[in-house]
N, C-alpha and C. Protein backbone atom coordinates (compact mmCIF):
# COMPACT_ATOMS: atom_id res chain seq x y z
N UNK A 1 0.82 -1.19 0.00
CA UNK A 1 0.00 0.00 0.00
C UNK A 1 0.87 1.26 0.00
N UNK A 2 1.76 1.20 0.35
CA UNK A 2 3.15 2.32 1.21
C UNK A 2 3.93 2.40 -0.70
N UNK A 3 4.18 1.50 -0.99
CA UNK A 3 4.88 1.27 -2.44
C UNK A 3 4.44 1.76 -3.37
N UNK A 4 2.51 1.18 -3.37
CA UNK A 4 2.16 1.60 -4.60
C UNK A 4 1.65 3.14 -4.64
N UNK A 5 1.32 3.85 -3.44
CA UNK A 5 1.41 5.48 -3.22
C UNK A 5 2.24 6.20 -3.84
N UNK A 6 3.52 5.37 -3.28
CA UNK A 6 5.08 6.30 -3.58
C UNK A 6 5.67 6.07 -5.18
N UNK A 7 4.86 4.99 -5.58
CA UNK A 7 5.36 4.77 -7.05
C UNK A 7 6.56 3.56 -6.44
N UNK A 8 6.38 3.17 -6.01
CA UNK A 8 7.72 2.08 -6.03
C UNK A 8 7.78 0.89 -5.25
N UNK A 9 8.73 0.04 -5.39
CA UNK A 9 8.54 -1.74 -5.51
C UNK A 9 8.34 -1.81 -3.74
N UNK A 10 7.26 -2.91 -3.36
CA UNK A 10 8.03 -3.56 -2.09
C UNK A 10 8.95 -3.51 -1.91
N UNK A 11 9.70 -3.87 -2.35
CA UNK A 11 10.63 -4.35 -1.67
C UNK A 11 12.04 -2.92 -1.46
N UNK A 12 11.79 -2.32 -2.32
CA UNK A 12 12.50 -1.05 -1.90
C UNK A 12 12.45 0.17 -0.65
N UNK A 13 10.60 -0.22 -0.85
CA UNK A 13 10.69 0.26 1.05
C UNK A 13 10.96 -0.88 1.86
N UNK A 14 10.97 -1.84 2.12
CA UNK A 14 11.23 -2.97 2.61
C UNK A 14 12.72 -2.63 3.39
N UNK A 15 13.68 -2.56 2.27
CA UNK A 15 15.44 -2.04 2.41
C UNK A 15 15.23 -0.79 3.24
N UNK A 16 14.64 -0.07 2.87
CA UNK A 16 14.62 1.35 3.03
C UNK A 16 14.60 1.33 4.86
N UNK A 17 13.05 0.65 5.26
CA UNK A 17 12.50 0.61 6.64
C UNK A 17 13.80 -0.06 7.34
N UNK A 18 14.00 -1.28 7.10
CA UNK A 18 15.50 -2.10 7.67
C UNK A 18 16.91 -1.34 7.53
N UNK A 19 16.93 -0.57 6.85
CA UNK A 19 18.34 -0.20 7.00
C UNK A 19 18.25 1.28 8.12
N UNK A 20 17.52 2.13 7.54
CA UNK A 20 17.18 3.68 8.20
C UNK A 20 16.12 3.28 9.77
N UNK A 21 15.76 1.97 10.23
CA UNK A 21 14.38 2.18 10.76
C UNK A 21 14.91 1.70 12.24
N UNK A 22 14.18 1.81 13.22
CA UNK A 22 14.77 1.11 14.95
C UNK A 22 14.04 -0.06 14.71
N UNK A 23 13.82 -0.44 16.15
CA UNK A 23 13.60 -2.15 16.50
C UNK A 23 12.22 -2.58 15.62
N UNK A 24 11.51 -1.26 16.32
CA UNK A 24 10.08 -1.51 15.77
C UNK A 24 10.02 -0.84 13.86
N UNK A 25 10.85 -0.67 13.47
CA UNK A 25 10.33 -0.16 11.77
C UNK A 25 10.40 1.30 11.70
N UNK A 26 10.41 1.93 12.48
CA UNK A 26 9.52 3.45 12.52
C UNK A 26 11.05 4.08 12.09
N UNK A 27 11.12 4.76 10.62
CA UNK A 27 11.86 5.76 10.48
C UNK A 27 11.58 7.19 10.82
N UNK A 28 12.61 7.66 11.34
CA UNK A 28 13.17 9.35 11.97
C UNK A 28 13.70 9.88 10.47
N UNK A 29 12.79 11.17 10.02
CA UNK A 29 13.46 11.41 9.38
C UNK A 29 15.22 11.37 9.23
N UNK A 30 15.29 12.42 10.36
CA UNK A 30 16.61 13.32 10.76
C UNK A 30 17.83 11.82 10.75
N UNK A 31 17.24 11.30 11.75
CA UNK A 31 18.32 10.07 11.88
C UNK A 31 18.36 9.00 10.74
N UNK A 32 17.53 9.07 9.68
CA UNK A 32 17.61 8.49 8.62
C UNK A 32 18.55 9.29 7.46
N UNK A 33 18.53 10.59 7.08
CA UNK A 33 19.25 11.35 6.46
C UNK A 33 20.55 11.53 6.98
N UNK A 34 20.50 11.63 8.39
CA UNK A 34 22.15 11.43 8.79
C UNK A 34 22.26 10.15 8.60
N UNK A 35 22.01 9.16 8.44
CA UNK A 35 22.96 7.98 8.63
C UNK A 35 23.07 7.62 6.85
N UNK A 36 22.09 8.26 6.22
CA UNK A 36 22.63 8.28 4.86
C UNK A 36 24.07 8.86 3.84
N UNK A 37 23.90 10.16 5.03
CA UNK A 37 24.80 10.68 4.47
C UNK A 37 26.42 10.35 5.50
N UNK A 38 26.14 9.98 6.42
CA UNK A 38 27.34 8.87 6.89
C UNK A 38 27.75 8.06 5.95
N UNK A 39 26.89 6.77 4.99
CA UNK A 39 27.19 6.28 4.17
C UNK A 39 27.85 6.57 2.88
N UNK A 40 27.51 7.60 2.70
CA UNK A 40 27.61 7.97 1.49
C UNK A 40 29.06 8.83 1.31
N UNK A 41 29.33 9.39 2.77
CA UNK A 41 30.68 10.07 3.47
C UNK A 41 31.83 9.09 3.67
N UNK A 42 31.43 7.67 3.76
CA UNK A 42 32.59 6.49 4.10
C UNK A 42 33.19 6.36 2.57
N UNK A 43 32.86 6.51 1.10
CA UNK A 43 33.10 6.30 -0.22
C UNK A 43 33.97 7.49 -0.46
N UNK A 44 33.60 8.77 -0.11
CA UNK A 44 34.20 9.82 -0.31
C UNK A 44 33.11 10.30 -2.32
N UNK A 45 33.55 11.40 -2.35
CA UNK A 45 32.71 11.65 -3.69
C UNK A 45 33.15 10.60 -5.12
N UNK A 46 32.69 10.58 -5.92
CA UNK A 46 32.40 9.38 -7.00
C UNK A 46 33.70 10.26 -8.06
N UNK A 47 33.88 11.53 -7.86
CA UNK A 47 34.77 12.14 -8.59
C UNK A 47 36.22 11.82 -8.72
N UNK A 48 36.52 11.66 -6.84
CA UNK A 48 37.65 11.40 -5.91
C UNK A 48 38.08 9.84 -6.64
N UNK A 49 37.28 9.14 -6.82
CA UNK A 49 37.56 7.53 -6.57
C UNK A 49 37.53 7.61 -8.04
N UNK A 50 37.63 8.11 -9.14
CA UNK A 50 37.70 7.54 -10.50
C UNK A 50 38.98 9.02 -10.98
N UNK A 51 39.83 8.99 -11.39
CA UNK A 51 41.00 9.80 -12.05
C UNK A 51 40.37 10.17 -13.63
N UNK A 52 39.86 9.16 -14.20
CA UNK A 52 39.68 10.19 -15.81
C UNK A 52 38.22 10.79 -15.46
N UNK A 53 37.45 10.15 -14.94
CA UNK A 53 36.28 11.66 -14.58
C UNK A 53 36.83 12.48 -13.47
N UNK A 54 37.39 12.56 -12.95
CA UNK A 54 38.01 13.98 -12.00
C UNK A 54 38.85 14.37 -13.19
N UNK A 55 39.64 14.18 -14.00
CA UNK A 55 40.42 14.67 -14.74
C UNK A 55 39.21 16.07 -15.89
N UNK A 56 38.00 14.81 -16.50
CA UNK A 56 37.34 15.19 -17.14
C UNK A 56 36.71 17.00 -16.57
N UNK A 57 36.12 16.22 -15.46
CA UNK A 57 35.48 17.60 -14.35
C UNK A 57 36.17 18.94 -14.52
N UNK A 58 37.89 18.69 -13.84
CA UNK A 58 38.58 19.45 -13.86
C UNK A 58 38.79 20.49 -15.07
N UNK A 59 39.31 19.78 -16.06
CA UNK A 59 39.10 20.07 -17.71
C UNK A 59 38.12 21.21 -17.95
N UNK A 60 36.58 20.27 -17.82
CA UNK A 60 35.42 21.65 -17.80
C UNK A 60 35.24 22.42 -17.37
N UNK A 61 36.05 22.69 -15.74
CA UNK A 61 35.12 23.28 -15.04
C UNK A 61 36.62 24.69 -15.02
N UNK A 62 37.48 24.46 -15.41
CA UNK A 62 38.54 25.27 -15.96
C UNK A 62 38.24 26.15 -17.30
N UNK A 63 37.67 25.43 -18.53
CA UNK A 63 36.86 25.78 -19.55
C UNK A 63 36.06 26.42 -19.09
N UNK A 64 35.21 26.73 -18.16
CA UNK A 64 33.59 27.48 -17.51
C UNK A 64 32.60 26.49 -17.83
N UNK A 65 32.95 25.07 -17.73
CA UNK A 65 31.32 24.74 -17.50
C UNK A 65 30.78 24.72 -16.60
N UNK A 66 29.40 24.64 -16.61
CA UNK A 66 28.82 24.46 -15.57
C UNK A 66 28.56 23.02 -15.04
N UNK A 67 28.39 22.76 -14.02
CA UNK A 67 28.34 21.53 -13.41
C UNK A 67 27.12 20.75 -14.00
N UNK A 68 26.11 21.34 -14.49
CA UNK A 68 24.95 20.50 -15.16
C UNK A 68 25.92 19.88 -16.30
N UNK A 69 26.12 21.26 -16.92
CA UNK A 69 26.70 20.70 -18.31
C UNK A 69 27.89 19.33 -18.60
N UNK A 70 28.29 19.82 -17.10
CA UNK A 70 29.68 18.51 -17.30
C UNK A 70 28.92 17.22 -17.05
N UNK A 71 28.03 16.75 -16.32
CA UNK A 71 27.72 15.91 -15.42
C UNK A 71 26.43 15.14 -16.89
N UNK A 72 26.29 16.48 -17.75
CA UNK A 72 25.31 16.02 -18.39
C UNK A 72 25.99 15.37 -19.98
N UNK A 73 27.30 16.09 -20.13
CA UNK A 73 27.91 15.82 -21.14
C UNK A 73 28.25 14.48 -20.92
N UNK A 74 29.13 14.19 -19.67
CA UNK A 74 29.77 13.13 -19.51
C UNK A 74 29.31 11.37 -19.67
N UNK A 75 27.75 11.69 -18.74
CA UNK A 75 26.88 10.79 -18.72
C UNK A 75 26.25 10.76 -19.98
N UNK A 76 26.26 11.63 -21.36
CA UNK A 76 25.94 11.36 -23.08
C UNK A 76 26.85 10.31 -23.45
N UNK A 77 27.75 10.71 -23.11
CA UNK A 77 28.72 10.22 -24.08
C UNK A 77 29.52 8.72 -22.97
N UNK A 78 29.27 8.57 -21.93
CA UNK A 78 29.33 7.65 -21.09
C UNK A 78 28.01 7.38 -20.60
N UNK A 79 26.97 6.38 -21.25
CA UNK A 79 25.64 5.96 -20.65
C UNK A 79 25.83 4.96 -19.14
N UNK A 80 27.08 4.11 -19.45
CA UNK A 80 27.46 3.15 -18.57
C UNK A 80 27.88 4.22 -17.26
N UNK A 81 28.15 5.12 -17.12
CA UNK A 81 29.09 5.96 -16.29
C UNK A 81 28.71 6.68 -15.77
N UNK A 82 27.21 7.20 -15.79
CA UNK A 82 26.64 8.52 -15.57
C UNK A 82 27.00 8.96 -14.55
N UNK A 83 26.68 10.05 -14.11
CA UNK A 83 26.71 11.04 -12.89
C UNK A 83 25.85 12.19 -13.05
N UNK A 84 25.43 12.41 -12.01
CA UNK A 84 24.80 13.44 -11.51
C UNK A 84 25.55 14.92 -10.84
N UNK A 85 25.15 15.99 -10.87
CA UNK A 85 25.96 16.89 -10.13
C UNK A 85 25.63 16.36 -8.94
N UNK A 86 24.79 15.69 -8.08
CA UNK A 86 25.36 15.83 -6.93
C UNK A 86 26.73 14.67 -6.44
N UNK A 87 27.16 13.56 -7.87
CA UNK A 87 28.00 12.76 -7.60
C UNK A 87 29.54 13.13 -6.99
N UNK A 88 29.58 14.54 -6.68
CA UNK A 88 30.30 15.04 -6.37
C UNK A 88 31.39 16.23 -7.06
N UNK A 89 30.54 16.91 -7.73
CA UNK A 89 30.87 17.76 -9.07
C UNK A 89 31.11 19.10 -7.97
């Protein structure tokens, strides 16, 4: 019922409730967004961990692009590779 509201699978709130949720299920926002972004802080940015897209970034963003534009170029011409500006642009 929770899935088909939100547009999306069982089983993705399923992960969602178990990973972000306490004993009983019940997610906190606040303590759910921090512990996301804990996770997401242990990888370091997606830019950091790959050398020819930080290289790429660098390149553009020396040129004046803008961060849409790089993030949007990159992921054209790399479908397998995409990124987002918030991947750490």
């Amino acid at each position: 019922m929770i899935a088909s509201a939100l547009g999306r699978e069982k089983s993705t709130i399923s992960r969602e409730r178990k990973r972000n949720g306490d004993l009983i299920g019940y997610l906190y926002p606040t303590e759910a967004q921090a512990a996301t972004n804990q996770r997401k802080a242990r990888h370091g940015p997606k830019v950091a961990r790959h050398p020819k897209l930080e290289k790429y970034v660098i390149d553009k963003l020396h040129a004046c692009w803008a961060p849409d534009a790089i993030a949007g170029r990159w992921s054209k011409e790399r479908p397998d590779q995409s990124i987002t500006t918030e991947s750490g642009l």
